[in-house]
N, C-alpha and C. Protein backbone atom coordinates (compact mmCIF):
# COMPACT_ATOMS: atom_id res chain seq x y z
N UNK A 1 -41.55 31.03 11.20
CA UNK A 1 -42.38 31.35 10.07
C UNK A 1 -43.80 31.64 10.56
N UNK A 2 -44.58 32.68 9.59
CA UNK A 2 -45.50 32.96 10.44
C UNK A 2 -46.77 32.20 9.36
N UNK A 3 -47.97 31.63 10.16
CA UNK A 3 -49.24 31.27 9.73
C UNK A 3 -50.35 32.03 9.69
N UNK A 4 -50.98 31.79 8.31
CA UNK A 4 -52.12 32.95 8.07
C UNK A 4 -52.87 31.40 7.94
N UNK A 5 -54.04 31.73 8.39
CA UNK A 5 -55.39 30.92 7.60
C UNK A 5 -56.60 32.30 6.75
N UNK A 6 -56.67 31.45 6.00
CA UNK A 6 -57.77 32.70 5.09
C UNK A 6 -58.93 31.90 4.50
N UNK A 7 -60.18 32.78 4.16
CA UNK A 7 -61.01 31.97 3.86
C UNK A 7 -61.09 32.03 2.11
N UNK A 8 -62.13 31.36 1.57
CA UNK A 8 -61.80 30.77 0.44
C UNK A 8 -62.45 31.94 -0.79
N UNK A 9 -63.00 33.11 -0.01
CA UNK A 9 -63.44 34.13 -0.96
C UNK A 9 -62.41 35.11 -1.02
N UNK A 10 -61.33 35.23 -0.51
CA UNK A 10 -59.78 35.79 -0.68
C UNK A 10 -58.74 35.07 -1.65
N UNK A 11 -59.35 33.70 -1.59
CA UNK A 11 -58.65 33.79 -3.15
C UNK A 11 -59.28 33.85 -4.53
N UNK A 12 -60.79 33.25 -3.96
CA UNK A 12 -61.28 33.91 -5.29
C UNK A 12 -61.22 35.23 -6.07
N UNK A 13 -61.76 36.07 -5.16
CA UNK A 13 -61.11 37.76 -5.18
C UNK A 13 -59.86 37.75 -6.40
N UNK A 14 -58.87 36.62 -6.43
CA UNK A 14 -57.44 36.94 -6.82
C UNK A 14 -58.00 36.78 -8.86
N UNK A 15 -59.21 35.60 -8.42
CA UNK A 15 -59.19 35.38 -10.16
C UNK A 15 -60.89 35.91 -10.63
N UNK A 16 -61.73 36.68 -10.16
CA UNK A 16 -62.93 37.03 -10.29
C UNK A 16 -62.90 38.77 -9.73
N UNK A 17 -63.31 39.41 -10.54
CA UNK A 17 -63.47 40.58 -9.82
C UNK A 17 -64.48 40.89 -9.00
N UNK A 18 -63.67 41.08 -8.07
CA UNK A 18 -65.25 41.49 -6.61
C UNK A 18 -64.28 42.65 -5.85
N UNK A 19 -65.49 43.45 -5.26
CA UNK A 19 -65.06 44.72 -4.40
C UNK A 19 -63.76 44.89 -4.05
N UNK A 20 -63.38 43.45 -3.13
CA UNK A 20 -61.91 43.66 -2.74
C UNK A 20 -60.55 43.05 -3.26
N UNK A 21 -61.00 42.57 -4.23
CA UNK A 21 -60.31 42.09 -5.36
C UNK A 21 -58.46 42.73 -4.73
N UNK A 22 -58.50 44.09 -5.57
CA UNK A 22 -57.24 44.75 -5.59
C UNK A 22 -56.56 44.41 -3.82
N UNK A 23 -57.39 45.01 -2.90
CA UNK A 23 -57.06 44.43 -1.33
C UNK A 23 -56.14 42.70 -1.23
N UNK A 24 -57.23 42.26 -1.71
CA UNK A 24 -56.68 40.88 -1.87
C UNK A 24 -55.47 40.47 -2.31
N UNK A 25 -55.16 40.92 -3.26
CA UNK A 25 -53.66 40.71 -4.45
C UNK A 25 -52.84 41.30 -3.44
N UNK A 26 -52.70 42.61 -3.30
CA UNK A 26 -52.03 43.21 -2.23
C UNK A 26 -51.70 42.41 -0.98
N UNK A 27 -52.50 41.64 -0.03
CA UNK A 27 -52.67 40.79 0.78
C UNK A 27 -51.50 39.71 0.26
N UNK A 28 -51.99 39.24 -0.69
CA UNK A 28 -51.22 37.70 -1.12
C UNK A 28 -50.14 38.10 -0.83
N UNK A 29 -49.66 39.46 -2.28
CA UNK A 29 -48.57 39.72 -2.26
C UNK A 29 -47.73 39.61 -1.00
N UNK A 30 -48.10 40.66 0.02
CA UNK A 30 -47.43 40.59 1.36
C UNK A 30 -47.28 39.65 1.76
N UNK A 31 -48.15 38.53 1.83
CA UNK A 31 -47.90 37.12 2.34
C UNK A 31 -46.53 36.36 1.98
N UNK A 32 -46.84 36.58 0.51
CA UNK A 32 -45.91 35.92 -0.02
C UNK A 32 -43.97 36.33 -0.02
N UNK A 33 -44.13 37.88 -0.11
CA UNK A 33 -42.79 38.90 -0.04
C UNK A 33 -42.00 38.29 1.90
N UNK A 34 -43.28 38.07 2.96
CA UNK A 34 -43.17 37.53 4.15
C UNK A 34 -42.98 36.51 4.37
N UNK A 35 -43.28 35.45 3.32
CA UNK A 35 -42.89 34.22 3.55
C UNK A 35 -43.46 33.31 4.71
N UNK A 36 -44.71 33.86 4.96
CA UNK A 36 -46.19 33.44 5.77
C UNK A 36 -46.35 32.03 4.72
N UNK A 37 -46.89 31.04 5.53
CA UNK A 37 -47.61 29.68 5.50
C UNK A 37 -48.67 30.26 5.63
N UNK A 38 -49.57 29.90 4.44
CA UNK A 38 -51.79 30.00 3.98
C UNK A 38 -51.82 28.69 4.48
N UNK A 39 -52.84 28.71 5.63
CA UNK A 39 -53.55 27.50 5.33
C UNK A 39 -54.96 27.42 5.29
N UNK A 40 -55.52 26.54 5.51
CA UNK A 40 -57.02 26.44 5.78
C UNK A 40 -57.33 25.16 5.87
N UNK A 41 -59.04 25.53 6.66
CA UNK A 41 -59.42 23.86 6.64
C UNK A 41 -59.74 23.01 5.44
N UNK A 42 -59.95 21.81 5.27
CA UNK A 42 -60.34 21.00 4.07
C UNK A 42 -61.23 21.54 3.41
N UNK A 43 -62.40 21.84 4.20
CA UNK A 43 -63.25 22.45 3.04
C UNK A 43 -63.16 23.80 2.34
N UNK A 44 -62.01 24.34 2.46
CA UNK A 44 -61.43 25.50 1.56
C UNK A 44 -61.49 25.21 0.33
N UNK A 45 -60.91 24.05 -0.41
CA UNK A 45 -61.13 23.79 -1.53
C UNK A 45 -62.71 23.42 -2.12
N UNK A 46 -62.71 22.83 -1.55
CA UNK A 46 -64.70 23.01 -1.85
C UNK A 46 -65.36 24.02 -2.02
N UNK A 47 -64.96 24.71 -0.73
CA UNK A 47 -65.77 26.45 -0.92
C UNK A 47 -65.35 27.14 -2.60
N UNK A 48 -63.92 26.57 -2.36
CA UNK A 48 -63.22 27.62 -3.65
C UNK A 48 -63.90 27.43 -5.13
N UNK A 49 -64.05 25.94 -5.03
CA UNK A 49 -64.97 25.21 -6.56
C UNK A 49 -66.29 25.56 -6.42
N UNK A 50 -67.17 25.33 -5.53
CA UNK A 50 -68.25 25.57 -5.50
C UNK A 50 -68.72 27.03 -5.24
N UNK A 51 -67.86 28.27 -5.06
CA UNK A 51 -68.18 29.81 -5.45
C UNK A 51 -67.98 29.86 -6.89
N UNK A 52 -66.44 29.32 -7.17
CA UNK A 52 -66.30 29.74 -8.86
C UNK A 52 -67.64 28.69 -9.91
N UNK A 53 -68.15 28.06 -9.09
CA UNK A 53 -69.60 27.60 -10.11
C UNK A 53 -70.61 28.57 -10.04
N UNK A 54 -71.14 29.21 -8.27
CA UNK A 54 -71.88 30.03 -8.33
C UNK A 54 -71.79 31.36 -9.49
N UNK A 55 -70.58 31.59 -9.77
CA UNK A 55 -70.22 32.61 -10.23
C UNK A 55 -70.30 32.36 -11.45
N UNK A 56 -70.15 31.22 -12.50
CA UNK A 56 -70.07 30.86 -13.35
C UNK A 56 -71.88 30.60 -13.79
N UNK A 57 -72.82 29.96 -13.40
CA UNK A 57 -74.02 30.11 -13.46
C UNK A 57 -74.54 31.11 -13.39
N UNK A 58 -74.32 32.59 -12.65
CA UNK A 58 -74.45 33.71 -12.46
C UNK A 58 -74.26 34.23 -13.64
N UNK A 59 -73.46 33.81 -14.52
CA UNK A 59 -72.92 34.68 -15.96
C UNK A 59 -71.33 35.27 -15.49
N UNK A 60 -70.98 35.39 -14.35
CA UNK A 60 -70.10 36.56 -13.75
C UNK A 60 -68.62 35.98 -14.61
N UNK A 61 -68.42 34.97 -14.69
CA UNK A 61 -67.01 34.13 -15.66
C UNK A 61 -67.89 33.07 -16.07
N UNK A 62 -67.04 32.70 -17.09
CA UNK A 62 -67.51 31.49 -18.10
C UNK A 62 -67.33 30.10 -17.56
N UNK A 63 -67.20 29.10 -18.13
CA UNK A 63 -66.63 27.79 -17.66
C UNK A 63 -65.36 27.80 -17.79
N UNK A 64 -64.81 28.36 -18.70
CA UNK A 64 -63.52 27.99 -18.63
C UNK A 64 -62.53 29.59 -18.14
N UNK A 65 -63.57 30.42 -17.58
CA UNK A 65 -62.48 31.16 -16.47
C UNK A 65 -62.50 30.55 -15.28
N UNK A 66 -63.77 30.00 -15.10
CA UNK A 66 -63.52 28.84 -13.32
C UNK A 66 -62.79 27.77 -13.34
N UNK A 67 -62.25 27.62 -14.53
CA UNK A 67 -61.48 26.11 -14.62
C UNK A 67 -60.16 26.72 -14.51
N UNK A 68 -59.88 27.79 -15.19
CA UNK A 68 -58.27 28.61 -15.33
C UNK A 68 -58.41 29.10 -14.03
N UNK A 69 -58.83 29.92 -13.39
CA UNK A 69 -59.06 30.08 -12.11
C UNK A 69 -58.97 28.99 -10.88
N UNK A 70 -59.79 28.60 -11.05
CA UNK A 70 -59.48 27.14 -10.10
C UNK A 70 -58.34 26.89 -9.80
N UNK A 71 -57.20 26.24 -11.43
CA UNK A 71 -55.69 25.97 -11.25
C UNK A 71 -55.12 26.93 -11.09
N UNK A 72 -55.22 28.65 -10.94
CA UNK A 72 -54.51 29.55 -10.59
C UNK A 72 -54.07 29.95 -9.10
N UNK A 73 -55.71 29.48 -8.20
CA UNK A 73 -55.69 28.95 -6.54
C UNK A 73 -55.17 28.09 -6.30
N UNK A 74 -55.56 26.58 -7.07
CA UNK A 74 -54.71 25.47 -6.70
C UNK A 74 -53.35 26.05 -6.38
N UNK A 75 -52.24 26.81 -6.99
CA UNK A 75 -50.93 26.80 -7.49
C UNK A 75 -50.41 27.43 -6.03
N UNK A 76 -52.07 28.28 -5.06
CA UNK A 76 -51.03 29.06 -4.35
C UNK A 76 -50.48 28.34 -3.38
N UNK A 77 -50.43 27.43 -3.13
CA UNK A 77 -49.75 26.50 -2.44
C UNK A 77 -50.81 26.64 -1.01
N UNK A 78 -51.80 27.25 -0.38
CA UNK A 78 -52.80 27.10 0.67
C UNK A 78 -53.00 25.49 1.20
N UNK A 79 -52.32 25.12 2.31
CA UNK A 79 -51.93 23.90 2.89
C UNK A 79 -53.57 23.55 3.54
N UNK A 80 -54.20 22.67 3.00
CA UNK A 80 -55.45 22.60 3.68
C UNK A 80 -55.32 21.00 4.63
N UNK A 81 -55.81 22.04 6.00
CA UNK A 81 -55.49 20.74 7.04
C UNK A 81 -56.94 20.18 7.47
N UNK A 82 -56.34 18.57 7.24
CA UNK A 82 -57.67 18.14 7.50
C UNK A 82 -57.59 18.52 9.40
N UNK A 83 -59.54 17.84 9.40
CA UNK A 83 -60.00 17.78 10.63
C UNK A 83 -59.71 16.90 11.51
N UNK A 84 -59.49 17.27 12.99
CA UNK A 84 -59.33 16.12 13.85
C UNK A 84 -60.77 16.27 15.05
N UNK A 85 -61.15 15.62 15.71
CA UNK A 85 -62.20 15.46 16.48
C UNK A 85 -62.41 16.75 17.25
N UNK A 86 -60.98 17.18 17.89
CA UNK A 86 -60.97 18.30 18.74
C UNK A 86 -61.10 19.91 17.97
N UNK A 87 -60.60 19.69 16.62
CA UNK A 87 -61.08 21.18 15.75
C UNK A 87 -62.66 20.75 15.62
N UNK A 88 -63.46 19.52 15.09
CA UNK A 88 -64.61 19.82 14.75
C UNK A 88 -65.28 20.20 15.95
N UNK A 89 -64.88 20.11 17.36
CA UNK A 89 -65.90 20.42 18.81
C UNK A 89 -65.51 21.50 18.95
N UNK A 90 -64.26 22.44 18.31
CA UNK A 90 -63.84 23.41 18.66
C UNK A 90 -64.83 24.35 17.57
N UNK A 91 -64.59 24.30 16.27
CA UNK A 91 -65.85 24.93 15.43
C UNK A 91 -67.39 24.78 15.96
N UNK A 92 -67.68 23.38 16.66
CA UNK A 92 -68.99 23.67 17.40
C UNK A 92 -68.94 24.74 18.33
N UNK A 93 -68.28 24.94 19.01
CA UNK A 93 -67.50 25.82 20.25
C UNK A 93 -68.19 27.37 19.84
N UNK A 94 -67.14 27.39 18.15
CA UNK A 94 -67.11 28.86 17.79
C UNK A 94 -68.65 29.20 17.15
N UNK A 95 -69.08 28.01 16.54
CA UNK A 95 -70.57 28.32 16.01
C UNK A 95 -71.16 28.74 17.12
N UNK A 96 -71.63 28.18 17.99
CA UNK A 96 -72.25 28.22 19.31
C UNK A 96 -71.93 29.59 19.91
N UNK A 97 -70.93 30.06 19.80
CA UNK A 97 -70.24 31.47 20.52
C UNK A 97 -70.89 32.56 19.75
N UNK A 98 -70.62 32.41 18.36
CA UNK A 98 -71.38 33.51 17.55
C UNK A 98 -72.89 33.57 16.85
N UNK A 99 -73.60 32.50 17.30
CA UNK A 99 -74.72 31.93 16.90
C UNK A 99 -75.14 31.77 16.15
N UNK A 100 -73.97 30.95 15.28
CA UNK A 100 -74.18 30.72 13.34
C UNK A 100 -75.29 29.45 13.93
N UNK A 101 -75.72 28.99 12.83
CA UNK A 101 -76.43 27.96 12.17
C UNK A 101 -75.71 26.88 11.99
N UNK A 102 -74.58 27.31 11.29
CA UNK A 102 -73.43 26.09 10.69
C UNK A 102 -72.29 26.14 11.25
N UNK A 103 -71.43 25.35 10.96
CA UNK A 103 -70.22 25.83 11.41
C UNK A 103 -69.16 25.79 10.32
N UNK A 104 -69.64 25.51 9.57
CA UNK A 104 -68.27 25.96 8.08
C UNK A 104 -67.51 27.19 8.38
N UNK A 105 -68.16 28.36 8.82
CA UNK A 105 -67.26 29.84 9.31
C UNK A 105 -66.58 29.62 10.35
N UNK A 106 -66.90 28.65 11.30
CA UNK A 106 -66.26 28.69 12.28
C UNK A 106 -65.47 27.51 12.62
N UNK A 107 -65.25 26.79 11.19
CA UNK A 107 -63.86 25.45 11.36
C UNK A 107 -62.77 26.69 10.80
N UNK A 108 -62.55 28.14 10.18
CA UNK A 108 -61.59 28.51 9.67
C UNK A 108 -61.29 29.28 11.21
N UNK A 109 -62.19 29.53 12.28
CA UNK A 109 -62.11 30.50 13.15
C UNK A 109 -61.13 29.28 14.31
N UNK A 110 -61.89 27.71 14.36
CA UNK A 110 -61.16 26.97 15.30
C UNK A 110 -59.60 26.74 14.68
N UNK A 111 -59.48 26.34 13.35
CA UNK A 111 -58.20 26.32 12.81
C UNK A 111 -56.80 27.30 13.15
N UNK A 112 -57.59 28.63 12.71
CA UNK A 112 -56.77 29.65 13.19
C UNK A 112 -56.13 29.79 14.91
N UNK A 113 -57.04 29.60 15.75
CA UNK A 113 -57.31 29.42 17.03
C UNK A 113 -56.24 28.43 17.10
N UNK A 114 -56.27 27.27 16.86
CA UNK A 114 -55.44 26.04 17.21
C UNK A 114 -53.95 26.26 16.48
N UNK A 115 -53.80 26.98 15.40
CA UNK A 115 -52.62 27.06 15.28
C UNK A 115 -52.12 28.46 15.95
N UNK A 116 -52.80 29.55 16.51
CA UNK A 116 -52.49 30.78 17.01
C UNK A 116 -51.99 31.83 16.11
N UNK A 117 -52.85 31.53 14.52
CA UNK A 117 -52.64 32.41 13.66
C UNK A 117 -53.61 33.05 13.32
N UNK A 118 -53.23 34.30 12.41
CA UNK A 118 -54.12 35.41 12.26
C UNK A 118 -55.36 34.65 11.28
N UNK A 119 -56.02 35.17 10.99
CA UNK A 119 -57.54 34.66 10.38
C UNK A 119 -57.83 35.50 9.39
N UNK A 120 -57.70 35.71 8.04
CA UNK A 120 -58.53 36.57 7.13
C UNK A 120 -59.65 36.53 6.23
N UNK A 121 -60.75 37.20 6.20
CA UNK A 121 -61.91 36.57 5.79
C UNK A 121 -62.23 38.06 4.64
N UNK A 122 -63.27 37.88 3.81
CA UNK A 122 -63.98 38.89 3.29
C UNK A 122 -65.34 38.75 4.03
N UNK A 123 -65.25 37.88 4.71
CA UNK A 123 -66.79 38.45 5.79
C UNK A 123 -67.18 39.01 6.67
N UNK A 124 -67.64 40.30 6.69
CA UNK A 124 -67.70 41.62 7.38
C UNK A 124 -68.30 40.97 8.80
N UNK A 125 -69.26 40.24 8.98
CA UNK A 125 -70.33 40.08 9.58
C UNK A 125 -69.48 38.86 10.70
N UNK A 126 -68.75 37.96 9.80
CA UNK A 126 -67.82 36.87 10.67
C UNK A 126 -66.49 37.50 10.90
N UNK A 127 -65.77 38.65 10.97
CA UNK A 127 -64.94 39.22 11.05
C UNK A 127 -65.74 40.12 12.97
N UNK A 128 -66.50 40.49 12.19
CA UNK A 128 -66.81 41.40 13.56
C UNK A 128 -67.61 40.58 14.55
N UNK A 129 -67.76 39.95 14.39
CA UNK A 129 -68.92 38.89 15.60
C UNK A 129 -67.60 38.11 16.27
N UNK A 130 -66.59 37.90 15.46
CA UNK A 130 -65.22 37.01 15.86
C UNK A 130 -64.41 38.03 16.59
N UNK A 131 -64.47 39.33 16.15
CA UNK A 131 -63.57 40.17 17.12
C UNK A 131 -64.41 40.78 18.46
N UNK A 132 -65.65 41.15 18.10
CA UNK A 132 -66.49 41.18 19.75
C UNK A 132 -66.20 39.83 20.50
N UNK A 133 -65.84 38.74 20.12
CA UNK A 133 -66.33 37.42 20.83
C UNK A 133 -64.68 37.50 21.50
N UNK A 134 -63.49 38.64 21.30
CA UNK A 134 -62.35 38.67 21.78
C UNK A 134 -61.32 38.01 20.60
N UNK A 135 -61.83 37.56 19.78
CA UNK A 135 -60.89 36.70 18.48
C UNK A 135 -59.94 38.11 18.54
N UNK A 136 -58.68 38.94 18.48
CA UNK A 136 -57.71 40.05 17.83
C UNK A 136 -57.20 39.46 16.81
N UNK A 137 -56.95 38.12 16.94
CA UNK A 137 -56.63 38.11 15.27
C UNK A 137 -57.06 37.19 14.51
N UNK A 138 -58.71 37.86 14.42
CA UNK A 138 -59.63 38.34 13.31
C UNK A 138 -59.30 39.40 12.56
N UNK A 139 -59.43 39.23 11.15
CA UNK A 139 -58.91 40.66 10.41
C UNK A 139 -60.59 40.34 8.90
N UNK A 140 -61.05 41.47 8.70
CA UNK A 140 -61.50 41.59 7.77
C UNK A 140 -60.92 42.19 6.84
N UNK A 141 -61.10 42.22 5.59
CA UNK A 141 -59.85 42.19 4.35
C UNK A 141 -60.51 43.91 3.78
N UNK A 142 -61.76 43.74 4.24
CA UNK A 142 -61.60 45.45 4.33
C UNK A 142 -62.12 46.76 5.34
N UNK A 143 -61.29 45.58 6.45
CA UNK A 143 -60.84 46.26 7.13
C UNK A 143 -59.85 47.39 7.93
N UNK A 144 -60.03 47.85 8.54
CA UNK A 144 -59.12 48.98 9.58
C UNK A 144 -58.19 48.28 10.56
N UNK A 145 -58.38 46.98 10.78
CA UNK A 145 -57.38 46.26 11.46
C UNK A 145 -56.14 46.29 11.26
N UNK A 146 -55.22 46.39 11.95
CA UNK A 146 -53.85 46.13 11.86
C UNK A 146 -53.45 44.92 10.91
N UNK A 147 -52.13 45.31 9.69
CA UNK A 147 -52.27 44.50 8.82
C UNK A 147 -50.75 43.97 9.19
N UNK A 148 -51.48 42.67 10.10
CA UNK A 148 -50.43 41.65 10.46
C UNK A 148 -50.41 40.82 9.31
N UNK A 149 -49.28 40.13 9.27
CA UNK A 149 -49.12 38.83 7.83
C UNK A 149 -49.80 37.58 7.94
């Protein structure tokens, strides 16, 4: 079976309309028709609640499309694995490599890494700094990359 990790603005995409919205659905879909394992790190779900608030303070959905939304991500079954000592030195690793600030972008980059699965992000900027740094499977979601599962 094959493993995708994805980050947490690919599933928002699924219940908020943004640019790559339609990309996204398409994406799942395939995932799902493939029978690919989503996972991500723990703080996937965090990211996921705390965008659908940004978005919700923004005006962009109401309260109660981030709440229907919310349980519509919950459902996709995205296996979020916690941290062990050696992913959090490994996200220091990847921060340090691409010269983030933080390393929240780069616990989904060590995750992927440690399980030897593909990585999908809507972040143009952590998509391409991850594939100069040699990451291949880095994929940006609207991207030209080869659309592995």
């Amino acid at each position: 079976m094959t493993i995708t990790v994805i980050d947490s603005n690919l599933a928002v995409a699924l219940v908020v309309p943004l640019p790559y919205s339609e990309v996204a659905g398409q994406r799942f879909r395939a995932w799902k028709e493939a029978g690919v394992d989503l996972c991500a790190p723990t703080l996937w779900g965090y990211e996921v609640a705390s965008t659908l608030r940004q978005m919700t303070v923004a005006k962009v959905i109401s309260p109660r499309e981030a709440l229907d939304g919310l349980h519509s991500i919950l459902v996709l079954t995205v296996q979020e694995i916690s941290p062990t000592p050696e992913l959090h030195q490994e996200a220091l690793r990847w921060a340090d490599q691409l010269g983030q600030r933080v390393a929240y972008d780069a616990a989904y980059l060590a995750l992927a890494e440690q399980l030897q699965a593909h990585f999908w992000t809507a972040d143009r900027r952590l998509a391409n700094a991850a594939q100069q740094a040699g990451a291949t499977w880095v994929h940006w979601i609207g991207g030209d990359y080869p659309q592995d599962p």
